[in-house]
C-alpha atoms as a PDB file:
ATOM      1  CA  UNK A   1      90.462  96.915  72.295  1.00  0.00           C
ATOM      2  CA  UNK A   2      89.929  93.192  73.073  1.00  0.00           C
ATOM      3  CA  UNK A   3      93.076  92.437  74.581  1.00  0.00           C
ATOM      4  CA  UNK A   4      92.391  95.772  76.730  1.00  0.00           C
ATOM      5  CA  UNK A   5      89.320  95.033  78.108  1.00  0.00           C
ATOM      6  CA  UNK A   6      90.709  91.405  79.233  1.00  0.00           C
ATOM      7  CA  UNK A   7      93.718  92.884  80.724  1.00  0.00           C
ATOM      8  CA  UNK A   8      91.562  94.860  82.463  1.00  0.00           C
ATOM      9  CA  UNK A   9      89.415  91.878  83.461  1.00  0.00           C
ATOM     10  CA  UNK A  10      92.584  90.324  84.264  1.00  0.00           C
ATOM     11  CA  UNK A  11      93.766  92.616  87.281  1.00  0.00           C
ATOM     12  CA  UNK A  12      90.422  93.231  88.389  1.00  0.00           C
ATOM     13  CA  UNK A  13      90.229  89.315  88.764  1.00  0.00           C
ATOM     14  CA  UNK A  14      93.538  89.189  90.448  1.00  0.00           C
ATOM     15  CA  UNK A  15      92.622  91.924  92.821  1.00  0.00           C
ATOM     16  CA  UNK A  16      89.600  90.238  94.126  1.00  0.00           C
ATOM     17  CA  UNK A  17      91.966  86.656  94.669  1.00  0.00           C
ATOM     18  CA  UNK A  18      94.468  88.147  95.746  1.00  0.00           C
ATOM     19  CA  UNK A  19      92.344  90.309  98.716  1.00  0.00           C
ATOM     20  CA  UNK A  20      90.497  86.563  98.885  1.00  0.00           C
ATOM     21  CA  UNK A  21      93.563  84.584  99.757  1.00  0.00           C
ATOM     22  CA  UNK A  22      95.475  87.003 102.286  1.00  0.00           C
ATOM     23  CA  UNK A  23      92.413  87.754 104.048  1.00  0.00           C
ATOM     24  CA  UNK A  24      91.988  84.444 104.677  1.00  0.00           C
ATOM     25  CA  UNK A  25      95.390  83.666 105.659  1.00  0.00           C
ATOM     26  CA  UNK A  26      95.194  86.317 108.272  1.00  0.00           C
ATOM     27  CA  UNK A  27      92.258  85.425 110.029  1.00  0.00           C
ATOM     28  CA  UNK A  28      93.214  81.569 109.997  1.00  0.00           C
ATOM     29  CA  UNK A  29      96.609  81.524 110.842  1.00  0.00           C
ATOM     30  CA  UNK A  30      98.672  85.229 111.344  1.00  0.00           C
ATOM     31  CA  UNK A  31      96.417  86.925 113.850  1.00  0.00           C
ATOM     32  CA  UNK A  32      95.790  83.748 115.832  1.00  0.00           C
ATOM     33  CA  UNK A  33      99.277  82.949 115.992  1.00  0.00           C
ATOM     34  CA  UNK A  34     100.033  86.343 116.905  1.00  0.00           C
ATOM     35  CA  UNK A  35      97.520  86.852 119.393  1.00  0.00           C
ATOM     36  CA  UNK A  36      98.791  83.560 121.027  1.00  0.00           C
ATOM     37  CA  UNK A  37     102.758  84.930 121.435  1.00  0.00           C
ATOM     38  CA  UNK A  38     101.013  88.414 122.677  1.00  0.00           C
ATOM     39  CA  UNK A  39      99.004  86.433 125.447  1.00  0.00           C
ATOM     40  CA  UNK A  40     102.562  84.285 126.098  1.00  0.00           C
ATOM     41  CA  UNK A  41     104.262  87.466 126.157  1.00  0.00           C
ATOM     42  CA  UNK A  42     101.896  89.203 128.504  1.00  0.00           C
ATOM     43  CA  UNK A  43     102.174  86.446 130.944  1.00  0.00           C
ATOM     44  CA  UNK A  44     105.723  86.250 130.591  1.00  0.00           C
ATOM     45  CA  UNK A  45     105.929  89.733 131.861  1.00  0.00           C
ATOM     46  CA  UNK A  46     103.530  89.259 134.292  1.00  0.00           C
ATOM     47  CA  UNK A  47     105.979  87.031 136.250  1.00  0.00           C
ATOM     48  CA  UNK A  48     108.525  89.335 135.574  1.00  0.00           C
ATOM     49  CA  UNK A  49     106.763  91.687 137.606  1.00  0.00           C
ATOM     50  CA  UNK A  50     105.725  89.079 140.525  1.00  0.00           C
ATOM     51  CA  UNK A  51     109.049  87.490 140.737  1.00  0.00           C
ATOM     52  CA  UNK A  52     111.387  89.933 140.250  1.00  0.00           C
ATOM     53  CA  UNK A  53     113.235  87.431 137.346  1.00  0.00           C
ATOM     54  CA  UNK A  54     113.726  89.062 133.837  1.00  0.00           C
ATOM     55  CA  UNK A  55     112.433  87.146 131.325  1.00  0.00           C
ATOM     56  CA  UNK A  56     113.423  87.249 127.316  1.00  0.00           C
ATOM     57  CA  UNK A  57     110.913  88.027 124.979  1.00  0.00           C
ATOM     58  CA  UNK A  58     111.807  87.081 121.414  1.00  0.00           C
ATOM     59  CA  UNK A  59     110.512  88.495 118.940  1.00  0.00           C
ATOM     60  CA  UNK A  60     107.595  86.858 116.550  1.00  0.00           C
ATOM     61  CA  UNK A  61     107.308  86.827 112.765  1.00  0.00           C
ATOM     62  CA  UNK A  62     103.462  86.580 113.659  1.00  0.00           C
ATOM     63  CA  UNK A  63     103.604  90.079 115.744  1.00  0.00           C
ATOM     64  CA  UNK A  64     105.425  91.786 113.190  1.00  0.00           C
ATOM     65  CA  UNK A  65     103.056  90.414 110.699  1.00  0.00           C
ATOM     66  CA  UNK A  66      99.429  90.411 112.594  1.00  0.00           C
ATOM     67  CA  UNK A  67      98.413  94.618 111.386  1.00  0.00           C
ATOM     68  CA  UNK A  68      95.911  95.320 108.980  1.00  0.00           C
ATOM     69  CA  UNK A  69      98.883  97.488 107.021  1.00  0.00           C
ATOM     70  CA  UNK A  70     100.805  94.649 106.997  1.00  0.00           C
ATOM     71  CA  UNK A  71      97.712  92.827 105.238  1.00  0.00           C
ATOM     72  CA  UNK A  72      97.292  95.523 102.682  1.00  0.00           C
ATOM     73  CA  UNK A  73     100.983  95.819 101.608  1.00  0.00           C
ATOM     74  CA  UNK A  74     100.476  91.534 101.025  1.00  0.00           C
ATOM     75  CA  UNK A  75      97.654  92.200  98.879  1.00  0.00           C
ATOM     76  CA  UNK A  76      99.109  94.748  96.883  1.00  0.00           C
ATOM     77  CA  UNK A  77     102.129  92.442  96.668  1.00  0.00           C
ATOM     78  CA  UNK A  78     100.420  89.503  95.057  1.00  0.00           C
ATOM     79  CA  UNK A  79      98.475  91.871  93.055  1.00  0.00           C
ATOM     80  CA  UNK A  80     101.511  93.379  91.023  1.00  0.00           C
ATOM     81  CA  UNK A  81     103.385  90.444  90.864  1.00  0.00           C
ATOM     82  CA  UNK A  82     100.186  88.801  88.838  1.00  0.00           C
ATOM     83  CA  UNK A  83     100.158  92.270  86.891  1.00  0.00           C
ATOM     84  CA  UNK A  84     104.047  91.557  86.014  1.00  0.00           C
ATOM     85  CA  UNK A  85     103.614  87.690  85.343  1.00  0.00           C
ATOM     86  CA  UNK A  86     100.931  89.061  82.855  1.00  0.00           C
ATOM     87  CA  UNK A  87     103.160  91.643  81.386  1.00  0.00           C
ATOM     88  CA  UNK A  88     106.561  89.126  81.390  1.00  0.00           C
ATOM     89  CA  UNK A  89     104.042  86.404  79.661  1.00  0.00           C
ATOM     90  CA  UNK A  90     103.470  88.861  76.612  1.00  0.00           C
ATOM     91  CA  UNK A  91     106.864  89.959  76.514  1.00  0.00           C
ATOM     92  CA  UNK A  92     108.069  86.004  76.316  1.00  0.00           C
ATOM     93  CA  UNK A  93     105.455  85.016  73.679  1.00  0.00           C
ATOM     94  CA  UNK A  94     106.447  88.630  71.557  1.00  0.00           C
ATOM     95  CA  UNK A  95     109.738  87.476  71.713  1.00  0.00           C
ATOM     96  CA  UNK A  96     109.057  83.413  70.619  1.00  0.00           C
ATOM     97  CA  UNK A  97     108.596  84.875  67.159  1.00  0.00           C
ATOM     98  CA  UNK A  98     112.118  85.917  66.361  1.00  0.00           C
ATOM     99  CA  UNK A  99     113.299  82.478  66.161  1.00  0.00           C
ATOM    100  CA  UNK A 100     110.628  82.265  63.220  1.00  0.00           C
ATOM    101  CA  UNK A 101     111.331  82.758  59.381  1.00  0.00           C
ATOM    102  CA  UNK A 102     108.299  85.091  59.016  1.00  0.00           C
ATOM    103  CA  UNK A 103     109.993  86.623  55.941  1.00  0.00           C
ATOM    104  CA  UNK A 104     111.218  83.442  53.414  1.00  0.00           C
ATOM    105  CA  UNK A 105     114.119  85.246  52.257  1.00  0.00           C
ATOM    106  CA  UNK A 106     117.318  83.830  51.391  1.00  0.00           C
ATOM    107  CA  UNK A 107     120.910  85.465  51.716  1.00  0.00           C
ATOM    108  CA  UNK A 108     121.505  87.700  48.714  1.00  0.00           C
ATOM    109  CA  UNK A 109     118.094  88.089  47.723  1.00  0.00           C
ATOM    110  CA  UNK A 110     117.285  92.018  46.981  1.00  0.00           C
ATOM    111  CA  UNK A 111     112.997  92.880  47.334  1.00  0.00           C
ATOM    112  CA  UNK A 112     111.509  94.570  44.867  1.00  0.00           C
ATOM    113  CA  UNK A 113     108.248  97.058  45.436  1.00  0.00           C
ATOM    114  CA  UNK A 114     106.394  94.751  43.535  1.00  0.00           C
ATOM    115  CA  UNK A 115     107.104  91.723  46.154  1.00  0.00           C
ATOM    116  CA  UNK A 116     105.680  93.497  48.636  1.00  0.00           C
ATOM    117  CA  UNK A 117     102.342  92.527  48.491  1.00  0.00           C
ATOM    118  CA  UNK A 118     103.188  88.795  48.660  1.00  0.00           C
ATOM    119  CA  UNK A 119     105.517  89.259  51.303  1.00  0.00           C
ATOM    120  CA  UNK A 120     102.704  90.404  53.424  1.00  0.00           C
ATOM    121  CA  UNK A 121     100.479  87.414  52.774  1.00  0.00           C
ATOM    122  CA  UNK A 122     101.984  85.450  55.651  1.00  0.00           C
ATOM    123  CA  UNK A 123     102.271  87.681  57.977  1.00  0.00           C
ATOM    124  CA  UNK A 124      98.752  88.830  57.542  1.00  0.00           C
ATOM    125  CA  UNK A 125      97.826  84.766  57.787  1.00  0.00           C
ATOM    126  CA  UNK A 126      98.982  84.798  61.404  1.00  0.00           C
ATOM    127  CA  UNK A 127      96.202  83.846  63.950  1.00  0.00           C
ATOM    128  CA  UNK A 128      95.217  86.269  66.702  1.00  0.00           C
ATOM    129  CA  UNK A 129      97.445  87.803  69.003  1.00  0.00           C
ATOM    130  CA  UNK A 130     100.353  86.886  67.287  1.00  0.00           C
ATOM    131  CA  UNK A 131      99.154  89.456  64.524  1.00  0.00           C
ATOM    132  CA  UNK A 132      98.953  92.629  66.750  1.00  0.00           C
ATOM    133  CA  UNK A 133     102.340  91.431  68.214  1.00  0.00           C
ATOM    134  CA  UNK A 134     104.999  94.377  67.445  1.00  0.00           C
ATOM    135  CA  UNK A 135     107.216  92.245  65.116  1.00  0.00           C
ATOM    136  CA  UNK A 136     104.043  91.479  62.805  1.00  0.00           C
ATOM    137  CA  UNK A 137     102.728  95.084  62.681  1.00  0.00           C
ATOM    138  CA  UNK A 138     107.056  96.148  62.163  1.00  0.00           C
ATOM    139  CA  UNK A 139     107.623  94.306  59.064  1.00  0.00           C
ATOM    140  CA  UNK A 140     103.616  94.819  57.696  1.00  0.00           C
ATOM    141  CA  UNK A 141     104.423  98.298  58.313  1.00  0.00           C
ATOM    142  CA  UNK A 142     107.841  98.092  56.684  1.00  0.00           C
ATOM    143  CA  UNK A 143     106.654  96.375  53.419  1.00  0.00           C
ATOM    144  CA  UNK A 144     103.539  99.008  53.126  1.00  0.00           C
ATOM    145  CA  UNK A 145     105.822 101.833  53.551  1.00  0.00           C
ATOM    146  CA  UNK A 146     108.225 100.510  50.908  1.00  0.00           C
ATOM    147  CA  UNK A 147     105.943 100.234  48.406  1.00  0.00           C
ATOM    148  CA  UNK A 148     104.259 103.374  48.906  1.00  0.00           C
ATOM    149  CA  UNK A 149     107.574 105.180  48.765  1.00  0.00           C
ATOM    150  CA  UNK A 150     109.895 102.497  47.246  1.00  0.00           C
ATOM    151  CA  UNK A 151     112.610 104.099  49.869  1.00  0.00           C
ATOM    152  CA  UNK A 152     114.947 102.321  52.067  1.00  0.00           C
ATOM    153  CA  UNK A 153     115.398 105.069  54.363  1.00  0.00           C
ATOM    154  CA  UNK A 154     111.383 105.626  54.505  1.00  0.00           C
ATOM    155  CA  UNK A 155     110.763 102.142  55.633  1.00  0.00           C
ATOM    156  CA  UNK A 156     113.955 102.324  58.143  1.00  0.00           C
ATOM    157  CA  UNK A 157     112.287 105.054  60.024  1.00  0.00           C
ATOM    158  CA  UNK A 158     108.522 103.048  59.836  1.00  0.00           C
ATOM    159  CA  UNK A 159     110.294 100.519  61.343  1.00  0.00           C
ATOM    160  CA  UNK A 160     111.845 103.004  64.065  1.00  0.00           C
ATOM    161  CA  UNK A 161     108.277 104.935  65.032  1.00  0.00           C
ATOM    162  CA  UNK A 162     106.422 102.037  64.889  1.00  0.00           C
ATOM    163  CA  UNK A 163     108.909 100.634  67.612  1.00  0.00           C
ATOM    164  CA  UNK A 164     109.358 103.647  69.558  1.00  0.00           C
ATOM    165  CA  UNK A 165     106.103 103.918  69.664  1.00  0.00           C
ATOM    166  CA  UNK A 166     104.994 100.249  70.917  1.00  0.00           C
ATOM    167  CA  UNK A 167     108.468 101.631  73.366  1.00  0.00           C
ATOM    168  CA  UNK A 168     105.866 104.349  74.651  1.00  0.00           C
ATOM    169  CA  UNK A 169     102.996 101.859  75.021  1.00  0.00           C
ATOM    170  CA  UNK A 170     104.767  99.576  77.002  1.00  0.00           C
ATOM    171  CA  UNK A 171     105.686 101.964  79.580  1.00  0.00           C
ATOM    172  CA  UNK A 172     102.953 103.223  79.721  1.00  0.00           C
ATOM    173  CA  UNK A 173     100.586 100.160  80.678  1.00  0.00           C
ATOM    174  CA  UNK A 174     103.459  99.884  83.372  1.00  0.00           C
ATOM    175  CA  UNK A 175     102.207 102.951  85.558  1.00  0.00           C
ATOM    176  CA  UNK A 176      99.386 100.486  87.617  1.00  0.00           C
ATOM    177  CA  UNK A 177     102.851  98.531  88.632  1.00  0.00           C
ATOM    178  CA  UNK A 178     104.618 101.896  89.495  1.00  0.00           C
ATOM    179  CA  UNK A 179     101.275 103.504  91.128  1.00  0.00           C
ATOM    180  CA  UNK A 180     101.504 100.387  93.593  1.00  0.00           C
ATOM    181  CA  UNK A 181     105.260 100.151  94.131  1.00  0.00           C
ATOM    182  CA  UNK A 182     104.616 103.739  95.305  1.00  0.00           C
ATOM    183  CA  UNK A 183     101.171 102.758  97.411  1.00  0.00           C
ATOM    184  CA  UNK A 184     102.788 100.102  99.539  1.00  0.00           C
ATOM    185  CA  UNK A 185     106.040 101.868 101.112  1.00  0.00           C
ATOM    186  CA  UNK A 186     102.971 105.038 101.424  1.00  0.00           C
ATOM    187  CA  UNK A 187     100.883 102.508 103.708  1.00  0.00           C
ATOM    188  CA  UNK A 188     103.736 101.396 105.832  1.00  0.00           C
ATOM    189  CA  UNK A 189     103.800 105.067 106.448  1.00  0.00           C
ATOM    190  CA  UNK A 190     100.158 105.177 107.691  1.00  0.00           C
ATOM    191  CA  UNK A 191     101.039 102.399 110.022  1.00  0.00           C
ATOM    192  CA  UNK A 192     103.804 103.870 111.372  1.00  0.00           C
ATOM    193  CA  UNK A 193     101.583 107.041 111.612  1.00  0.00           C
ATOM    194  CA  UNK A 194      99.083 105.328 113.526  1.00  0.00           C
ATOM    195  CA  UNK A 195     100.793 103.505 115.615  1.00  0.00           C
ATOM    196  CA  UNK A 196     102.992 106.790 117.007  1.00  0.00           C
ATOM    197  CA  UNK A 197      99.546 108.604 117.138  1.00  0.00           C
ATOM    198  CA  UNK A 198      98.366 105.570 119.342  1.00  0.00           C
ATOM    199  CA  UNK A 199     101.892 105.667 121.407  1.00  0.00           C
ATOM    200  CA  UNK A 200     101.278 109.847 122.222  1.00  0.00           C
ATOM    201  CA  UNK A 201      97.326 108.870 123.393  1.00  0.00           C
ATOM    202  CA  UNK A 202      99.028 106.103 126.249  1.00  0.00           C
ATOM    203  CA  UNK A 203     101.203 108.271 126.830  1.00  0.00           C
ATOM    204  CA  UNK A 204      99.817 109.013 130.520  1.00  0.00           C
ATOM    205  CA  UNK A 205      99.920 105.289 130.923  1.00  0.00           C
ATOM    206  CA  UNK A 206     103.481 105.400 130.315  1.00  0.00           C
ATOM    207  CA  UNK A 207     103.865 108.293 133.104  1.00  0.00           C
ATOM    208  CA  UNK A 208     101.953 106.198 135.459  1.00  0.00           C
ATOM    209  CA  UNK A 209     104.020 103.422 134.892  1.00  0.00           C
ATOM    210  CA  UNK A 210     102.558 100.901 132.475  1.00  0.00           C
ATOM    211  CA  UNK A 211     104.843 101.199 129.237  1.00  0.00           C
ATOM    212  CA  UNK A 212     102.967  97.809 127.628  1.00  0.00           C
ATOM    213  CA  UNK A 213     100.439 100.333 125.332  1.00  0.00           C
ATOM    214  CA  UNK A 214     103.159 102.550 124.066  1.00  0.00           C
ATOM    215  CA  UNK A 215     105.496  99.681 123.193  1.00  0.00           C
ATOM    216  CA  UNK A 216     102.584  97.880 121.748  1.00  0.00           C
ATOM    217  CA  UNK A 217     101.541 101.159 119.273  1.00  0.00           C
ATOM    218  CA  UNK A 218     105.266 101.500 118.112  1.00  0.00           C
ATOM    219  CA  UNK A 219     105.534  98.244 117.898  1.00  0.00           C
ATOM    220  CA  UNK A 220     102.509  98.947 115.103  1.00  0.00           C
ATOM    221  CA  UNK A 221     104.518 101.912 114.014  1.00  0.00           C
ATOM    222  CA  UNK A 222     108.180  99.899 112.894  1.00  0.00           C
ATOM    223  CA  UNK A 223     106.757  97.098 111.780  1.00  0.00           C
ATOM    224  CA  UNK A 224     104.516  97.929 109.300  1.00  0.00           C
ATOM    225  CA  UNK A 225     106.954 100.264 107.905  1.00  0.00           C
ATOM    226  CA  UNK A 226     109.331  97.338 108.366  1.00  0.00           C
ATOM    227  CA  UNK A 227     107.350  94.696 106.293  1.00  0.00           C
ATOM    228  CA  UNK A 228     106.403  97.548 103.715  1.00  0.00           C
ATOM    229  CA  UNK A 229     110.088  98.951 102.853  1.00  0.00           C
ATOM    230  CA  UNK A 230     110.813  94.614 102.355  1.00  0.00           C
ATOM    231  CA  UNK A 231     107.685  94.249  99.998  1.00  0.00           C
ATOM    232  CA  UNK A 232     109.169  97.298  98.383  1.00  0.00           C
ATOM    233  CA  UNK A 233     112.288  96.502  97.595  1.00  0.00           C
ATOM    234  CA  UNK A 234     111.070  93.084  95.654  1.00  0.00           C
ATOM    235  CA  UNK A 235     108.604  94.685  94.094  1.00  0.00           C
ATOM    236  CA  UNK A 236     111.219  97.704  92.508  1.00  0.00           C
ATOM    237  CA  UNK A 237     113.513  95.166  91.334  1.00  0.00           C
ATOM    238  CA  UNK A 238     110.963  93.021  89.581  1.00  0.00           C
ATOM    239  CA  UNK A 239     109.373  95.800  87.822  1.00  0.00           C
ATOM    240  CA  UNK A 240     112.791  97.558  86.920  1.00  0.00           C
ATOM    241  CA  UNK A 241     113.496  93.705  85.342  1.00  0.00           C
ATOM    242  CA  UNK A 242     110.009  93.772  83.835  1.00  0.00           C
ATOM    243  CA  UNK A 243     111.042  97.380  81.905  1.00  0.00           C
ATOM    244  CA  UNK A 244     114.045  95.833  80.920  1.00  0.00           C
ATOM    245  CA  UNK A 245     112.956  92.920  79.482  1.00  0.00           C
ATOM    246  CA  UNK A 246     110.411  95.119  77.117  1.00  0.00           C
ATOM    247  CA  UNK A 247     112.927  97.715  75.871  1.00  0.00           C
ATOM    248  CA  UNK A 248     115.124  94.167  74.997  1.00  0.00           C
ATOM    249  CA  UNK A 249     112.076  93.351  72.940  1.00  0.00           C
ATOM    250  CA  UNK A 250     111.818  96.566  70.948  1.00  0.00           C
ATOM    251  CA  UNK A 251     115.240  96.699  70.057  1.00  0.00           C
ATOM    252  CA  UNK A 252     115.290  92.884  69.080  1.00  0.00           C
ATOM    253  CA  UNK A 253     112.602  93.648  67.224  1.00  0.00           C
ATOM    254  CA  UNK A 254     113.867  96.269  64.993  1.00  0.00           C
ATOM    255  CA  UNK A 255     117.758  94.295  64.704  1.00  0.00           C
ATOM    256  CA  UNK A 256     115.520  91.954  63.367  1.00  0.00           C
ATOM    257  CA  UNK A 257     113.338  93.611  60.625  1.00  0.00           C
ATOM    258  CA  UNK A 258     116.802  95.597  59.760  1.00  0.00           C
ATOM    259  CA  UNK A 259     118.329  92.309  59.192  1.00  0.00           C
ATOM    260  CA  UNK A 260     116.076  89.856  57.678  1.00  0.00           C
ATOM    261  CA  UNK A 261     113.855  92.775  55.966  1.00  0.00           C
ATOM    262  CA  UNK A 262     115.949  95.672  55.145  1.00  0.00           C
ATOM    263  CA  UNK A 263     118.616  94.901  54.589  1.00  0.00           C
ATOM    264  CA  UNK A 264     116.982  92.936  51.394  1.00  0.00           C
ATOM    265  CA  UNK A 265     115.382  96.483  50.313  1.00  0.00           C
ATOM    266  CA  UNK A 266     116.658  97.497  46.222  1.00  0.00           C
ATOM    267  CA  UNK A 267     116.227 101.273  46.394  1.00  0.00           C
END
């Protein structure tokens, strides 16, 4: 319940910074910057019009950039890439224990029922988290089963529930990270949206002759679907790598109690 109510803690934390930081970086730099090329750009066609000349306007990073979608899908980013750091963390320091000899047992030794309870002494020593870590709770639920039922096959399938079920867990505590891989390419969509609901009300400007609203609001409209569909595609492949990376745990996990644990089981 602890390590819940931290994790919790720990993306509402991350949130807040997150918001913090790209907030701030838009007002200080991307929106000034971008309302600097717009002004450039503005008098660039300007002369255009007085001179007769055409003039190239390149696009700007900072104009794609400058939207308050835009903003949101950069929050959001950050946000679930701290929620995945978290998540690859655990995974890493889960995984540190398989290079340890939490079971001294040497090659050829067979376990008897009556071992059991002495076997379990160190891993019950372990300090906090590394207790509640799936390869402690595998083999102390291994070594209970077995001398409950003094049954290979009954502690093979512990081993297998209590890893399908930490399996379950695991994707589970993933659906923020999926909830907001959905929300951002959703919030490019209200910008685009927007910005073709704000084309269609200029667009009597447009008949009279003055295009600059319309391309302006579809300019809204592409790019924060643009930036969102980029955001996106980073954040799908980090958090497919994130779900592999667990279900590599889980079955290292149970190759290992099979191998240094059961394999050692006297029926």
């Amino acid at each position: 319940m602890t390590f819940h109510k931290s994790e919790f803690f720990y993306q509402i934390v991350a949130f807040v910074l997150s918001a913090i930081v790209v907030h701030t970086v838009y007002v200080g730099l991307v929106r000034p910057n971008a309302e600097l090329v717009l002004a450039a750009e503005r008098q660039a066609v300007a002369e255009q019009m007085a001179t007769g000349k055409t003039v190239a306007i390149e696009r700007s990073a900072w104009v794609v950039l400058k939207d308050y979608e835009q903003e949101s899908c950069f929050i959001l980013m950050f946000w679930v890439l701290a929620i995945i750091g978290l998540k690859a963390q655990g995974v890493s320091a889960q995984r540190s224990l398989l290079s340890q000899r939490l079971l001294s047992l040497e090659d050829g030794r067979r376990v008897l029922p009556e071992d059991v309870r002495k076997m379990s002494r160190p891993l019950e020593a372990l300090p906090l988290p590394q207790r509640e870590f799936l390869l402690p709770r595998a083999l102390r639920g291994a070594l209970s089963r077995y001398g409950a039922t003094k049954s290979v096959h009954d502690v093979s399938s512990a081993v297998r529930d209590i890893c399908e079920d930490e399996a379950d867990r695991l994707d589970s505590e993933l659906s923020m990270v999926r909830y907001i891989t959905w929300a951002i390419p959703s919030i490019g969509f209200i910008g685009t949206v927007r910005g073709i609901g704000a084309a269609l009300g200029n667009a009597h400007e447009a008949v009279a002759g003055n295009i600059a609203p319309v391309t302006a609001s579809l300019g809204v409209a592409f790019n924060s679907t643009f930036v969102a569909l980029l955001i996106s595609i980073v954040i799908m492949f980090l958090t497919h790598q994130i779900t592999l990376m667990q279900e590599r745990m889980v079955r290292e996990v149970q190759d290992y109690c099979d191998q240094s644990l059961i394999n050692h089981l006297q029926n």
